[in-house]
Protein backbone atom coordinates (compact mmCIF):
# COMPACT_ATOMS: atom_id res chain seq x y z
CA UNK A 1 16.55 17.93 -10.14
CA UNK A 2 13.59 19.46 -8.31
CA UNK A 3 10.68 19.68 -10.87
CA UNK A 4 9.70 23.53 -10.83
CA UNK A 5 5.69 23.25 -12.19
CA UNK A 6 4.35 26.22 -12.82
CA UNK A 7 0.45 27.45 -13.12
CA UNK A 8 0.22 30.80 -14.52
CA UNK A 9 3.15 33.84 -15.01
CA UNK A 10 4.81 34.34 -11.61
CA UNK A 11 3.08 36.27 -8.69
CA UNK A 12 5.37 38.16 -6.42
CA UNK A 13 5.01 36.79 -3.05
CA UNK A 14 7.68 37.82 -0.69
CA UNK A 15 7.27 40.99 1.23
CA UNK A 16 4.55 42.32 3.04
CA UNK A 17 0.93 42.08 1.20
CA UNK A 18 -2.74 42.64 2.61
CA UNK A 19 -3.31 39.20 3.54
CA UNK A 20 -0.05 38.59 5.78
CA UNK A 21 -1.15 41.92 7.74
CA UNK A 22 -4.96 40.84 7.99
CA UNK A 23 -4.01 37.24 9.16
CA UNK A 24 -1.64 38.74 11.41
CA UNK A 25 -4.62 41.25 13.27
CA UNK A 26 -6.72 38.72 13.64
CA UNK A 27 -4.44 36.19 15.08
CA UNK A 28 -4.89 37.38 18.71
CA UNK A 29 -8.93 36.99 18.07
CA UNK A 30 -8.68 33.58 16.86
CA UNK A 31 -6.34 31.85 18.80
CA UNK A 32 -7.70 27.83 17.22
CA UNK A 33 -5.51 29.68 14.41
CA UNK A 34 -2.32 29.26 16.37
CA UNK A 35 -2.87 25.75 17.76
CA UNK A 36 0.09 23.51 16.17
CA UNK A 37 -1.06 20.05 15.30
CA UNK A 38 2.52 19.54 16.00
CA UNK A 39 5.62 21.52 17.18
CA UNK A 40 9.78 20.56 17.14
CA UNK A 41 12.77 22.06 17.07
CA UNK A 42 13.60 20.65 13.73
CA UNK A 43 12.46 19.61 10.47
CA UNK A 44 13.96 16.05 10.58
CA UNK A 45 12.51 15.45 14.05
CA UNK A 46 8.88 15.00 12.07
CA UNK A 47 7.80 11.98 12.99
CA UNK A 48 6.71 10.38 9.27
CA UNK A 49 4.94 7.09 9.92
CA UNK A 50 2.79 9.43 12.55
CA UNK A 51 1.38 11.40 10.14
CA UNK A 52 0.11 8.73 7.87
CA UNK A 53 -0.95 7.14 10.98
CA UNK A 54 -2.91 10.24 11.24
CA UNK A 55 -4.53 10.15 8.14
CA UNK A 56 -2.05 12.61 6.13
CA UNK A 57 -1.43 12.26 3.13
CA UNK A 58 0.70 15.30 1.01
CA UNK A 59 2.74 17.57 2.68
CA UNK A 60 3.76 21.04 2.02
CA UNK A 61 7.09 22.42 3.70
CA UNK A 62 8.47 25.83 3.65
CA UNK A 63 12.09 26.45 3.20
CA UNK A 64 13.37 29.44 4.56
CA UNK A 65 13.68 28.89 8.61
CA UNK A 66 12.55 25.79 8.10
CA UNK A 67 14.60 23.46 5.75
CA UNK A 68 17.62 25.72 5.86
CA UNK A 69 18.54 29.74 6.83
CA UNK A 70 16.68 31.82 4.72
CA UNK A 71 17.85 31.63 0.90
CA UNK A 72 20.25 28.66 1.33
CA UNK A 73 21.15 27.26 -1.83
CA UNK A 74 22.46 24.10 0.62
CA UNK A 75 21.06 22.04 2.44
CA UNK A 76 21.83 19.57 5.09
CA UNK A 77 22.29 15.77 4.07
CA UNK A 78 19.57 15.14 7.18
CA UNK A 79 17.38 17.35 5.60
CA UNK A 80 17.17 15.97 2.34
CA UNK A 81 17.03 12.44 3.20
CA UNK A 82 14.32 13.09 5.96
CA UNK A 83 12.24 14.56 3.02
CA UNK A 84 13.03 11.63 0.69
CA UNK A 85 11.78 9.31 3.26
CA UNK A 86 8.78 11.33 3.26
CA UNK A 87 8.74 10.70 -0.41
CA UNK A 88 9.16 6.58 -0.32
CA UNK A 89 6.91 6.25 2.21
CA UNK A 90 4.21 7.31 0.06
CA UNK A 91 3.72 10.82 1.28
CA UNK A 92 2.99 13.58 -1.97
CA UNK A 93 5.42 16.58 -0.95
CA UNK A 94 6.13 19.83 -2.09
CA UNK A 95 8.05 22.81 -1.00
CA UNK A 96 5.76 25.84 -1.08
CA UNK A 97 7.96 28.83 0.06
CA UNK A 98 7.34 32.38 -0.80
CA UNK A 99 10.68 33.02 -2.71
CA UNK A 100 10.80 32.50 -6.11
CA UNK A 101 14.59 31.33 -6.17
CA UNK A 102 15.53 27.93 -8.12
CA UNK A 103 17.45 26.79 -5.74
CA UNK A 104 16.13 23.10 -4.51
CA UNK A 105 18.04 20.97 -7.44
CA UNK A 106 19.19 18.65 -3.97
CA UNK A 107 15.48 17.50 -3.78
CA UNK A 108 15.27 15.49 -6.44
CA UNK A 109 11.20 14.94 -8.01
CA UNK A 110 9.75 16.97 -5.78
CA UNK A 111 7.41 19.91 -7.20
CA UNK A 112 8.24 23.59 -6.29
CA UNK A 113 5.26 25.59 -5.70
CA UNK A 114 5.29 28.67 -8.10
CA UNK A 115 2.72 30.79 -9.43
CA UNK A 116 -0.08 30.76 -7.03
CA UNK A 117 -1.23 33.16 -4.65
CA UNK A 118 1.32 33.82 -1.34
CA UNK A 119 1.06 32.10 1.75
CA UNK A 120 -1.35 32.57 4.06
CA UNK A 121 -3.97 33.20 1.47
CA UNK A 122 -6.19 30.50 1.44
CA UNK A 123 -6.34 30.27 -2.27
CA UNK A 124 -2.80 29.42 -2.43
CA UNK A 125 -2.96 26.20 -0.69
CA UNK A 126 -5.65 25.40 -2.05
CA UNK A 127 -3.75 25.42 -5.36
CA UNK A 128 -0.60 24.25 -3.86
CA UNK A 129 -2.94 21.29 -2.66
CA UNK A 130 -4.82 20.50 -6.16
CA UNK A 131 -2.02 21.32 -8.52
CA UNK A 132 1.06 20.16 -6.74
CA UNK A 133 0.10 17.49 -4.86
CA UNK A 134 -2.71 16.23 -6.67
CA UNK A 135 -4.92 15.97 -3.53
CA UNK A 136 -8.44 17.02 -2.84
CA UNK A 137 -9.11 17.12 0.84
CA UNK A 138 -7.18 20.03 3.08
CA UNK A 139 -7.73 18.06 6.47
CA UNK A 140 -4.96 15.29 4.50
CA UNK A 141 -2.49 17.65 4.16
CA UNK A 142 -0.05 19.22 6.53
CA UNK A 143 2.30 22.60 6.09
CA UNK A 144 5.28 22.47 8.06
CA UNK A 145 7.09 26.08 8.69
CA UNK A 146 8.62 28.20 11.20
CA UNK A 147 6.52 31.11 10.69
CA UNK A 148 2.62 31.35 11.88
CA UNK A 149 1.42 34.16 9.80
CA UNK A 150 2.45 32.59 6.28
CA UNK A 151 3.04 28.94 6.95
CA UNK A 152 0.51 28.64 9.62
CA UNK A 153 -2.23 30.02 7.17
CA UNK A 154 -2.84 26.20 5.83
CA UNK A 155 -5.12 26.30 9.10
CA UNK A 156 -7.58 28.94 7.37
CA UNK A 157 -7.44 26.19 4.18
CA UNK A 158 -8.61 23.62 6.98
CA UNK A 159 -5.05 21.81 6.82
CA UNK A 160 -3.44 21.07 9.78
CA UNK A 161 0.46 23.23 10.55
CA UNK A 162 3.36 21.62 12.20
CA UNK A 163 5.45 24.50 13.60
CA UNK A 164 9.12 23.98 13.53
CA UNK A 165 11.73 26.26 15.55
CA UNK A 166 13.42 28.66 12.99
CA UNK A 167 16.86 28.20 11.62
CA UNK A 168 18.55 31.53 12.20
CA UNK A 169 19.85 33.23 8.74
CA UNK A 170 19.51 36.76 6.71
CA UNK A 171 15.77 37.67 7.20
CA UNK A 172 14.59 41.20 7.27
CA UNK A 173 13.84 42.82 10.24
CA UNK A 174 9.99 43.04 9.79
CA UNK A 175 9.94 39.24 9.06
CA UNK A 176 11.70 38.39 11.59
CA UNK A 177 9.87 40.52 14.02
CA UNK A 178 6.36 39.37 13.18
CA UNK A 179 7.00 36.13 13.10
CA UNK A 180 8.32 36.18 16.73
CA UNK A 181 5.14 38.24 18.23
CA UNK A 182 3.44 35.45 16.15
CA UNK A 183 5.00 32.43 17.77
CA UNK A 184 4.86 34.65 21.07
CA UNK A 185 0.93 34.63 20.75
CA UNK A 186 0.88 30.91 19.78
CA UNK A 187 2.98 30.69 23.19
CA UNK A 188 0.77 32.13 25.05
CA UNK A 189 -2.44 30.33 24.23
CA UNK A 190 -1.07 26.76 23.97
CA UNK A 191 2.12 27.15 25.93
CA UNK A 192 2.22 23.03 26.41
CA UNK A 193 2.36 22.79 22.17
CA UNK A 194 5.91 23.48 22.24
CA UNK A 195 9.42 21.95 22.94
């Protein structure tokens, strides 16, 4: 079962807050925000022994648009065993997704990130780094997510963000909206990033 670890009382995180629409104005203005250390179509094309050739060392992964449509409560054989590889080959993972749902009990030992602040804010990874993967340095760590304006905040934390192709499902509107003019910006000033 998926250990849920949990800091402090639970923070609502989903939704609009100040920091998703402040990262999100100044994304056009600082464009080395939207550079993808990486970018595929799907999670399980992540190339593992390239990142620890690369010097990384925990990951954190989203889940909604990225593991599985948003609020699965299944997911794909592939996608679990392409995070348990992660796993035995030494990489420290975690799934650090907005939502609050218990719903990863098909990823077995692998920490849930609860109770810290929502992505992008920088303090959140930096908790998410520290307290769920037990590492120190944000330029060993990679976030992997569809969307830039939450996932893609790990580059204000000095991480690096692997950008993944969303998997459609039920998001609202406004989500789904932003994160396209997102990706469309990310497009636009690094257009050979992407698949």
């Amino acid at each position: 079962m998926a250990e849920i670890t949990e800091k402090n009382n639970p923070v609502s995180r989903e939704g609009l807050t100040l920091t998703k629409i402040l990262y999100f104005i100044l994304m056009p203005f600082r464009p080395n925000l939207l550079k993808p250390y990486m970018a595929f179509d799907h999670f399980t094309e992540v190339p593992i022994e390239q990142l620890k050739l690369s010097g990384i060392q925990g990951v954190l992964i989203d889940a909604d648009g990225t593991l599985g449509p948003h609020h699965s409560r299944i997911f794909s054989r592939e996608v679990v065993e392409h995070v348990n590889k992660m796993v035995t080959s030494g990489l420290k993972v975690a799934i650090y997704t907005n939502a609050f749902e218990n719903r990863f009990q098909q990823f077995t030992d692998i920490n849930v990130v609860t109770g810290v602040p929502p992505k992008p804010d920088r303090q959140g990874f930096k908790e998410a780094m520290e307290i769920f993967l037990g590492l120190k340095n944000p330029s060993e760590i990679c976030m992997i997510g569809d969307n830039f304006i939450t996932d893609g905040g790990a580059r204000l934390a000095g991480m690096q963000f692997i950008h993944i192709h969303p998997i459609k499902g039920d998001e609202s509107f406004i989500h789904s909206f932003t994160r396209k003019l997102a990706f469309q910006y990310a497009r636009f000033y690094f257009p050979r990033s992407f698949p």
